[in-house]
Protein backbone atom coordinates (compact mmCIF):
# COMPACT_ATOMS: atom_id res chain seq x y z
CA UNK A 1 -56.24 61.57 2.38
CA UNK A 2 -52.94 61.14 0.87
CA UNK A 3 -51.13 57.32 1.57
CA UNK A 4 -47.88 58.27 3.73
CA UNK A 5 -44.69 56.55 2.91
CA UNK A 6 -41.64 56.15 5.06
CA UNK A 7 -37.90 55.53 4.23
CA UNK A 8 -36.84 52.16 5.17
CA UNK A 9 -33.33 52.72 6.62
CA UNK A 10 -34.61 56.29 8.65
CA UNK A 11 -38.31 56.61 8.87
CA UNK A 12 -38.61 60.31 7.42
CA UNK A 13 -42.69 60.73 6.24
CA UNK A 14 -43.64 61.60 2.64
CA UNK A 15 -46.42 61.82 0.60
CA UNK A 16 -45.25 61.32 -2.92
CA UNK A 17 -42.68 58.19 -3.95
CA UNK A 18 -40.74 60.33 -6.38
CA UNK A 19 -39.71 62.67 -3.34
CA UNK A 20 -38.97 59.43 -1.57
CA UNK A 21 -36.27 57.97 -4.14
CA UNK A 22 -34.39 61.25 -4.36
CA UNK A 23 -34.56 60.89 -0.45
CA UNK A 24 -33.07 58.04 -0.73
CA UNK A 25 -30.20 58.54 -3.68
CA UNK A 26 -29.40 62.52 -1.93
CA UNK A 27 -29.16 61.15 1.75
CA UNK A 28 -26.79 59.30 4.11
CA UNK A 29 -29.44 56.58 3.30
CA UNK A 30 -27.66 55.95 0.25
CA UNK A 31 -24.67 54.48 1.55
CA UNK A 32 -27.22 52.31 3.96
CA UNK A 33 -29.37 51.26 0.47
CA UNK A 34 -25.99 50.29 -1.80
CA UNK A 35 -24.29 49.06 1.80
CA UNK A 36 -27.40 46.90 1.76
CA UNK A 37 -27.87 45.41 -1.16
CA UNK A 38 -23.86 44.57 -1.16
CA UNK A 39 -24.30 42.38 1.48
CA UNK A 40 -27.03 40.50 -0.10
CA UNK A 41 -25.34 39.97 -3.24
CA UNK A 42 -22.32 38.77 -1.67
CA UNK A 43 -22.57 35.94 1.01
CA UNK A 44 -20.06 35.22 2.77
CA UNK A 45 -17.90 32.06 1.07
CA UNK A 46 -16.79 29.68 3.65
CA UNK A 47 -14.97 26.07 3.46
CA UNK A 48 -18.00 24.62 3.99
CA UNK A 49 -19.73 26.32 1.46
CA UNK A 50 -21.21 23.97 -1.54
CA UNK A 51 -20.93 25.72 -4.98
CA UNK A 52 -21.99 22.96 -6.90
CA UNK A 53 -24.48 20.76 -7.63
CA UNK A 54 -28.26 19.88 -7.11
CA UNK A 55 -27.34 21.71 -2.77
CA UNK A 56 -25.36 24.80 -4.47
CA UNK A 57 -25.65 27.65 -1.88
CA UNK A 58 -27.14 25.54 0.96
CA UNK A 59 -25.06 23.99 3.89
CA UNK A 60 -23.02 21.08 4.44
CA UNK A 61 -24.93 19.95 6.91
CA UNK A 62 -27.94 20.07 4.41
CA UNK A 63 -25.95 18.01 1.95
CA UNK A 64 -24.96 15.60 3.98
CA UNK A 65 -28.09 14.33 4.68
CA UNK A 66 -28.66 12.85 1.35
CA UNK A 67 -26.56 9.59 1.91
CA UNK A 68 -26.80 8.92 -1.64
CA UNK A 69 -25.48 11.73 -3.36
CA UNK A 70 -22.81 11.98 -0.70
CA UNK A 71 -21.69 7.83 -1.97
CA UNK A 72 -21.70 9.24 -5.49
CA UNK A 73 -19.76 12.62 -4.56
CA UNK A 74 -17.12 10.00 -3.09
CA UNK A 75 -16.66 8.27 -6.15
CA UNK A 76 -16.13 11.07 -8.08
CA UNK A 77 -12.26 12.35 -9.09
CA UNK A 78 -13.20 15.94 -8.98
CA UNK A 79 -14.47 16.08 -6.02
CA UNK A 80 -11.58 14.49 -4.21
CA UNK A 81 -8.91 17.02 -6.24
CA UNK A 82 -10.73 20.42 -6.44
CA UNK A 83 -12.96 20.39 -3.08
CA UNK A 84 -10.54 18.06 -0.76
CA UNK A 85 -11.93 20.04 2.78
CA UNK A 86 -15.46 19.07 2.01
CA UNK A 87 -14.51 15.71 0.19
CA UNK A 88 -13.18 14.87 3.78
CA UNK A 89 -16.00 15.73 5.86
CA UNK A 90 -18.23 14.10 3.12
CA UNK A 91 -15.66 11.14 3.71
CA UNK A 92 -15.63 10.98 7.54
CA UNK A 93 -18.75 11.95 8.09
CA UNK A 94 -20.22 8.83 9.88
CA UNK A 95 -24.19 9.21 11.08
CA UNK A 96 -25.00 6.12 12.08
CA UNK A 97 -22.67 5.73 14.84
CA UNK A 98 -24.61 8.42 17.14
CA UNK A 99 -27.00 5.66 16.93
CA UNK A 100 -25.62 2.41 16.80
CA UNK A 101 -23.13 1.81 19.84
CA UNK A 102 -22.80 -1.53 19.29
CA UNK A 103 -20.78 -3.83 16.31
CA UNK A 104 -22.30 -5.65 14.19
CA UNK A 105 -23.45 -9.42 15.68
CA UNK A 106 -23.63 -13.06 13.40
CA UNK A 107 -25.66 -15.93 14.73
CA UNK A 108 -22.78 -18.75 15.05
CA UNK A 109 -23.99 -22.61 15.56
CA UNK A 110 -24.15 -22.45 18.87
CA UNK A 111 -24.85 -18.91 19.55
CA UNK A 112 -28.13 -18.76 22.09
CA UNK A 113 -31.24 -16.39 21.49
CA UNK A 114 -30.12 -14.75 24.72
CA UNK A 115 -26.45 -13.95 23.87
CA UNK A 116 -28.34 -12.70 20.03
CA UNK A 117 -30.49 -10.01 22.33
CA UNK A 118 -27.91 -8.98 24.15
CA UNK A 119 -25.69 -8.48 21.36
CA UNK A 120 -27.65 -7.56 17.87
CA UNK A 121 -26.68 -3.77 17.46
CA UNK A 122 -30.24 -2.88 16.52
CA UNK A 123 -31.75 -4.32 20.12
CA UNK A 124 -28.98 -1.68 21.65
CA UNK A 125 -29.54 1.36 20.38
CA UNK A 126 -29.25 4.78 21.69
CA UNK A 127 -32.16 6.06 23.96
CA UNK A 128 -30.51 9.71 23.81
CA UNK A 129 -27.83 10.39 20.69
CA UNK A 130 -25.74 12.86 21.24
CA UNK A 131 -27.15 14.72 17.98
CA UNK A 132 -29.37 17.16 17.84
CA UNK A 133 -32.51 16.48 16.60
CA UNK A 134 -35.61 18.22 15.73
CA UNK A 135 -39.47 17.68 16.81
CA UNK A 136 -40.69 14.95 13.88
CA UNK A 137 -36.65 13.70 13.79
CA UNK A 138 -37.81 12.60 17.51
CA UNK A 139 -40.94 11.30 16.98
CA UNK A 140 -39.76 8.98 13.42
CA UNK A 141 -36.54 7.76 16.24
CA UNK A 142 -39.07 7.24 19.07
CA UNK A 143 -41.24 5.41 16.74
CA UNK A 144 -38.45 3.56 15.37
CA UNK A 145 -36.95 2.44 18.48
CA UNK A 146 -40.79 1.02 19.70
CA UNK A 147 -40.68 -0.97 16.29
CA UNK A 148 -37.68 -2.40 17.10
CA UNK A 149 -38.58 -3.08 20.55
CA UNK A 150 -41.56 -4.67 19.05
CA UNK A 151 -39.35 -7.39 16.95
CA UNK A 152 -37.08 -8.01 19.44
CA UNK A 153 -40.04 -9.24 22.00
CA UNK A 154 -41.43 -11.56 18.89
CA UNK A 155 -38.18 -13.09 18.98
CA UNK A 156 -38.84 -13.81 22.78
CA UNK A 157 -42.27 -15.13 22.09
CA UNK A 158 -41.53 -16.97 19.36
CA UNK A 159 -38.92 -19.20 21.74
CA UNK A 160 -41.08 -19.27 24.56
CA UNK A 161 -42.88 -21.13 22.37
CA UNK A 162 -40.71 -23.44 21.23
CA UNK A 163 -40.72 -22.36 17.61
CA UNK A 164 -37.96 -21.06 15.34
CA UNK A 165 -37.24 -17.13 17.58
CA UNK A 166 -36.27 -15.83 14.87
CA UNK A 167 -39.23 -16.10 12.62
CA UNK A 168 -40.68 -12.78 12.72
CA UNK A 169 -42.05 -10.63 10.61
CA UNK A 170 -42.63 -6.81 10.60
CA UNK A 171 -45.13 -4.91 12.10
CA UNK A 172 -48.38 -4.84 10.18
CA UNK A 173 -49.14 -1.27 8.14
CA UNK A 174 -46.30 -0.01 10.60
CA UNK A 175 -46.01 3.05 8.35
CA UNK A 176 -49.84 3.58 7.57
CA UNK A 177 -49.40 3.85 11.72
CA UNK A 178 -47.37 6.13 12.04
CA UNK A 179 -48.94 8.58 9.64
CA UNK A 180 -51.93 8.02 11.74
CA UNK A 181 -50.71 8.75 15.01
CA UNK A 182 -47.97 11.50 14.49
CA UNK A 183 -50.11 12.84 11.48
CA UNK A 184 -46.57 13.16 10.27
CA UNK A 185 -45.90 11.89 6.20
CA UNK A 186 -43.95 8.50 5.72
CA UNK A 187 -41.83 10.67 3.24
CA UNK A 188 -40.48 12.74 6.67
CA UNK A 189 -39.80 8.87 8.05
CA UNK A 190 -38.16 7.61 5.37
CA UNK A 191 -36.15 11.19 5.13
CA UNK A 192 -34.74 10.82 8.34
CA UNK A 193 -33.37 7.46 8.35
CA UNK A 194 -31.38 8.06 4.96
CA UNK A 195 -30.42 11.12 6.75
CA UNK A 196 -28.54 8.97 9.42
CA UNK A 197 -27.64 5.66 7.54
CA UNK A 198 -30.49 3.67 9.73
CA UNK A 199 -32.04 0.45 7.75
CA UNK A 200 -35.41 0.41 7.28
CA UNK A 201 -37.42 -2.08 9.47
CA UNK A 202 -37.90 -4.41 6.68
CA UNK A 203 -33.81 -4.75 5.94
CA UNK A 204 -33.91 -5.61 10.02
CA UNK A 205 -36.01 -8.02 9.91
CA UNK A 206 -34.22 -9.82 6.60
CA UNK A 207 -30.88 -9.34 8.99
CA UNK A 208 -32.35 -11.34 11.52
CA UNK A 209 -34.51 -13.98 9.43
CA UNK A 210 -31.32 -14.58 7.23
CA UNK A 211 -28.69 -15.02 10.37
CA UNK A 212 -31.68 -17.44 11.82
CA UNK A 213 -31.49 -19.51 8.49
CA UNK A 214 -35.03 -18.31 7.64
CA UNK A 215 -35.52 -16.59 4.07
CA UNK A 216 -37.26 -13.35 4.04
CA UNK A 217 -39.86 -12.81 1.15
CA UNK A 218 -40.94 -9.39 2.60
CA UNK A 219 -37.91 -7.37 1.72
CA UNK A 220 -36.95 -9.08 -1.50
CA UNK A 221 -40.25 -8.08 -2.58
CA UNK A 222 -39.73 -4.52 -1.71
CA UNK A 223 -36.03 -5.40 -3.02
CA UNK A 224 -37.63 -6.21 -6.25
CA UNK A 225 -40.71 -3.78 -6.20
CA UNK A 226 -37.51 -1.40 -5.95
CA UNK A 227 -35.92 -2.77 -8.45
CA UNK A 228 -38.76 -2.17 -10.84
CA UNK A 229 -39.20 1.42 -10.05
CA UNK A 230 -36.09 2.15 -11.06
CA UNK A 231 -36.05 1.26 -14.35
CA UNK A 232 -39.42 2.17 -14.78
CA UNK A 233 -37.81 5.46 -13.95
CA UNK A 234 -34.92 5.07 -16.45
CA UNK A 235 -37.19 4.14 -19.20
CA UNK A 236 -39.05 7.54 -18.88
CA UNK A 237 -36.11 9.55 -18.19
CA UNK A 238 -35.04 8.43 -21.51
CA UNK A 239 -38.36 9.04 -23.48
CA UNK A 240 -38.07 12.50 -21.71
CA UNK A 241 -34.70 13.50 -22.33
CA UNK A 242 -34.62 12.03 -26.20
CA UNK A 243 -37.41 14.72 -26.69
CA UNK A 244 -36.60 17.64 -24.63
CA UNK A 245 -32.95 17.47 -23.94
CA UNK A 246 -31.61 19.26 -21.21
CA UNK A 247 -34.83 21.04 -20.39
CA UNK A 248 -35.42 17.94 -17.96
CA UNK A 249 -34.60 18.05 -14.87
CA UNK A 250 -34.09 14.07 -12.83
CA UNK A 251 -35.01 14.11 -9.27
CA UNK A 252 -34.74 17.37 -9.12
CA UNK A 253 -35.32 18.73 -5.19
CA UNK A 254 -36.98 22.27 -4.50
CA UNK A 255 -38.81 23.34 -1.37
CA UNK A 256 -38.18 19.69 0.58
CA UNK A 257 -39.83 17.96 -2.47
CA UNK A 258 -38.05 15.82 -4.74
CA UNK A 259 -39.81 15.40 -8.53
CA UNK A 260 -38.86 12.31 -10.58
CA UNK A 261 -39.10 15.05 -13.39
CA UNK A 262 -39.69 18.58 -13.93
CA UNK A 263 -39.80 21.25 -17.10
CA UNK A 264 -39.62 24.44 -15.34
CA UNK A 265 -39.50 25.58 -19.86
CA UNK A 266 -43.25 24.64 -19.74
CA UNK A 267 -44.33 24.53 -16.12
CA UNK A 268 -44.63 21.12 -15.90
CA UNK A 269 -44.04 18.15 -13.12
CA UNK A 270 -43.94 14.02 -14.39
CA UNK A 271 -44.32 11.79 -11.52
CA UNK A 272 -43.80 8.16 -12.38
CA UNK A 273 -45.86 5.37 -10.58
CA UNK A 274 -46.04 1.48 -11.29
CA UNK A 275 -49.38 1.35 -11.23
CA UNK A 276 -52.39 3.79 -10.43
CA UNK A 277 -53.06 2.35 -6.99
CA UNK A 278 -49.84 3.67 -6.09
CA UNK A 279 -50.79 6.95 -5.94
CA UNK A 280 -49.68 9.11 -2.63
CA UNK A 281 -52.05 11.62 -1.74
CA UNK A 282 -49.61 13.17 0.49
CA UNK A 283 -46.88 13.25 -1.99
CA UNK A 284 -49.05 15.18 -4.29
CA UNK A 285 -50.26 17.68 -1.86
CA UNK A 286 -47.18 18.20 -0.90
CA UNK A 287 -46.29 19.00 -4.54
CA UNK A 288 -49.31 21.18 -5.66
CA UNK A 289 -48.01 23.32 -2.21
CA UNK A 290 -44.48 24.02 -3.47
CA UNK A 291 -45.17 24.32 -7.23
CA UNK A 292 -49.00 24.46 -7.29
CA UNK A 293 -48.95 26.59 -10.84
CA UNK A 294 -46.80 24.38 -12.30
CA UNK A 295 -49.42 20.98 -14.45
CA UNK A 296 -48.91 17.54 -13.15
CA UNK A 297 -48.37 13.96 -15.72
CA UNK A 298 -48.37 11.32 -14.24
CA UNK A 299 -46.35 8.20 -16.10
CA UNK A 300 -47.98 4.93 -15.19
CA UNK A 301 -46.17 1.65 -15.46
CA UNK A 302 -44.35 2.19 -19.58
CA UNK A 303 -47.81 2.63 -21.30
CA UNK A 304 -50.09 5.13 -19.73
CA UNK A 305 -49.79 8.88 -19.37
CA UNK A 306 -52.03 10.59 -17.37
CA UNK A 307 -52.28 14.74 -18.02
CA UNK A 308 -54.42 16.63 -15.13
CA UNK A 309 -54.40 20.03 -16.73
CA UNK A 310 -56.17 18.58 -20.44
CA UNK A 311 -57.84 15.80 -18.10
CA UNK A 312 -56.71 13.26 -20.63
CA UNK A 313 -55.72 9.47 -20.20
CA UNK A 314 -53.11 8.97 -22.90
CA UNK A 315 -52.00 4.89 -23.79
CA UNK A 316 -50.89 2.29 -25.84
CA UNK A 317 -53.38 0.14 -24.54
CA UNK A 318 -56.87 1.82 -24.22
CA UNK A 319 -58.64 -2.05 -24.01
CA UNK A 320 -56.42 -2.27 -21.15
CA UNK A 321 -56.96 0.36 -19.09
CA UNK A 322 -61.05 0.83 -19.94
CA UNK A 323 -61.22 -2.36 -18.50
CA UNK A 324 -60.01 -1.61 -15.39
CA UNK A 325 -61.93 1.54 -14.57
CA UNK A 326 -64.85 -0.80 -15.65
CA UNK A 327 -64.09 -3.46 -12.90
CA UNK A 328 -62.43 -0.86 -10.25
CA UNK A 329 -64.31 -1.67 -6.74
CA UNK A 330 -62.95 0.60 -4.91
CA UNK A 331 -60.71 3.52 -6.13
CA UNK A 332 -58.23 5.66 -4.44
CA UNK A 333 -58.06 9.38 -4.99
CA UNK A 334 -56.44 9.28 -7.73
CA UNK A 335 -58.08 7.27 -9.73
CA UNK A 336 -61.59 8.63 -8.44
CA UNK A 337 -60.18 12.10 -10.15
CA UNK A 338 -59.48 10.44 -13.34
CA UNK A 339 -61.87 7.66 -14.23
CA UNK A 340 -63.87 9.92 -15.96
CA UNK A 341 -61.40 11.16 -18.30
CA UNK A 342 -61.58 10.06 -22.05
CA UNK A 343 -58.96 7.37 -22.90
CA UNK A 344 -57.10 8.40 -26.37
CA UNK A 345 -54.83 5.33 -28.06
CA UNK A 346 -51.78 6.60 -29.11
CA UNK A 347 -49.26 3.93 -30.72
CA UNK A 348 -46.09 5.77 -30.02
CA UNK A 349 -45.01 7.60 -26.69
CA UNK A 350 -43.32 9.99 -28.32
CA UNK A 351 -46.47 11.52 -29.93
CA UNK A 352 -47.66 12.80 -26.81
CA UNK A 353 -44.21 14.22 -26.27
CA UNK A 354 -43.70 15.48 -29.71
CA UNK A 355 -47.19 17.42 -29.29
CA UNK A 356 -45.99 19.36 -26.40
């Protein structure tokens, strides 16, 4: 039996395709198909429209999210002269404050722990924002306010017990938690409280610690652990760019994933981590979803590249890293996938680069 095909815009049966495109050219369905295809080549421009940068054809309200690339937009001259009706709802735009009701509180000499609680903006926040949230923006707020509610009754503790109230420290593996519980990713936490300007609970509890007097080794080491990412990042991007020019792409953000690096020339993703134990599991599912044809490097600490497609360990210092597979205990994913994978010394970076 013959397959039957139907025209799209009016439904008319065929048997053969040919009969079915002159259908379509020779009928009113014409105008429809050209009508059609008019509309989807030409959207709409509005003043909110971005036609530029790394959100070009997405929303303002998409771009706006990223709290970082909306300081750096700020700064920058041409954006204040050639887009100035964006440049002032980048400018204005103020997320925090659906949040944060109160302004911000210092610890004087003689302020008490009680006037503290009932004045530290981050004990008063919003129960119901008058923003519009979605499902996992609820749960990461819910969560958050129940971690803050959480420091806030150490503080109480702390001077019912006659020690120093504001002595406290973050919630143990509060993060590890809440992947747990919500079976939500940290990355979606961490999303939405750049989204709205909200400090993470380790910058609260360095607020709080440092207005007590009390230094706060916690968040300096993230501070620093930060720090070190960075221009572990930097020193990669370079090495990267000095070999393939602009055929890199920097945090470059498809399908809700941001990669440190991509070559879309050659299919390829680098992901940069300090060390192997800092491998995310559910960072790189999440990035074998969105571009799982595309070969994943990894670039550990400024010595060790990892390829998964030749399953080769690529370093400067071989001694270094046999010796840790040797004495590994007890290995995470990632390095259960790769400790079997030859180790080849190279004495230059580049000539793994080069070879590409």
């Amino acid at each position: 039996m013959d397959e039957i095909y139907k025209c799209r815009y009016c439904n008319v049966p065929c048997s053969d395709k040919n009969f079915l495109y002159d259908h379509i050219r020779k009928s009113e369905c014409s105008d429809i198909h050209y009508k059609k295809k008019k509309e989807q080549s030409q959207s709409k421009l509005r003043e909110d429209t971005i036609t530029f940068g790394k959100y070009k054809d997405l929303t303002l309200t998409k771009m706006l999210r990223d709290r970082k690339y909306c300081t750096w937009l700020l700064e920058q001259e041409w954006f204040c002269k050639q887009y100035e009706y964006l440049y002032n709802r980048v400018k204005n735009h103020n997320p925090r404050s659906y949040f944060v009701v109160k302004p911000h509180y210092e610890i004087k000499m003689n302020t008490s722990v009680e006037d503290f609680l009932s004045n530290y903006e981050y004990f008063h926040l919003c129960q119901n924002p008058d923003i519009e949230l979605d499902t996992n923006e609820k749960t990461c707020y819910s969560f958050y306010l129940e971690n803050i509610e959480f420091l806030k009754r150490k503080i109480i503790e702390n001077f019912e017990a006659g020690e120093n109230p504001y002595n406290i420290k973050a919630p143990t593996s509060w993060l590890k938690k809440f992947e747990e519980k919500y079976v939500i990713p940290r990355d979606i936490f961490k999303e939405f409280l750049n989204a709205y300007d909200l400090p993470n609970l380790p910058y609260i509890v360095e607020d709080i610690k440092k207005m007590g007097g009390i230094e706060y080794k916690g968040a300096k080491s993230f501070i620093i652990a930060k720090e070190k990412s960075l221009e572990q990042e930097k020193f990669w991007e370079d090495l990267l760019k000095s070999n393939y020019g602009e055929d890199i792409g920097s945090q470059y953000k498809f399908r809700n994933c941001f990669f440190d690096f991509i070559r879309i020339k050659t299919n390829t993703l680098y992901e940069c981590k300090l060390g192997m134990k800092d491998f995310n599991e559910d960072q790189h599912k999440k990035y074998l979803t969105a571009l799982g044809y595309f070969s994943m490097v990894y670039l550990i600490s400024r010595d060790c590249i990892v390829d998964l497609k030749e399953q080769i360990i690529y370093t400067t210092k071989p001694e270094q890293y046999e010796s840790y597979f040797l004495t590994l205990k007890e290995p995470n994913k990632f390095e259960e996938m790769v400790k079997n994978f030859p180790i080849i010394e190279i004495y230059n970076l580049d000539e793994y680069f080069k070879g590409l």
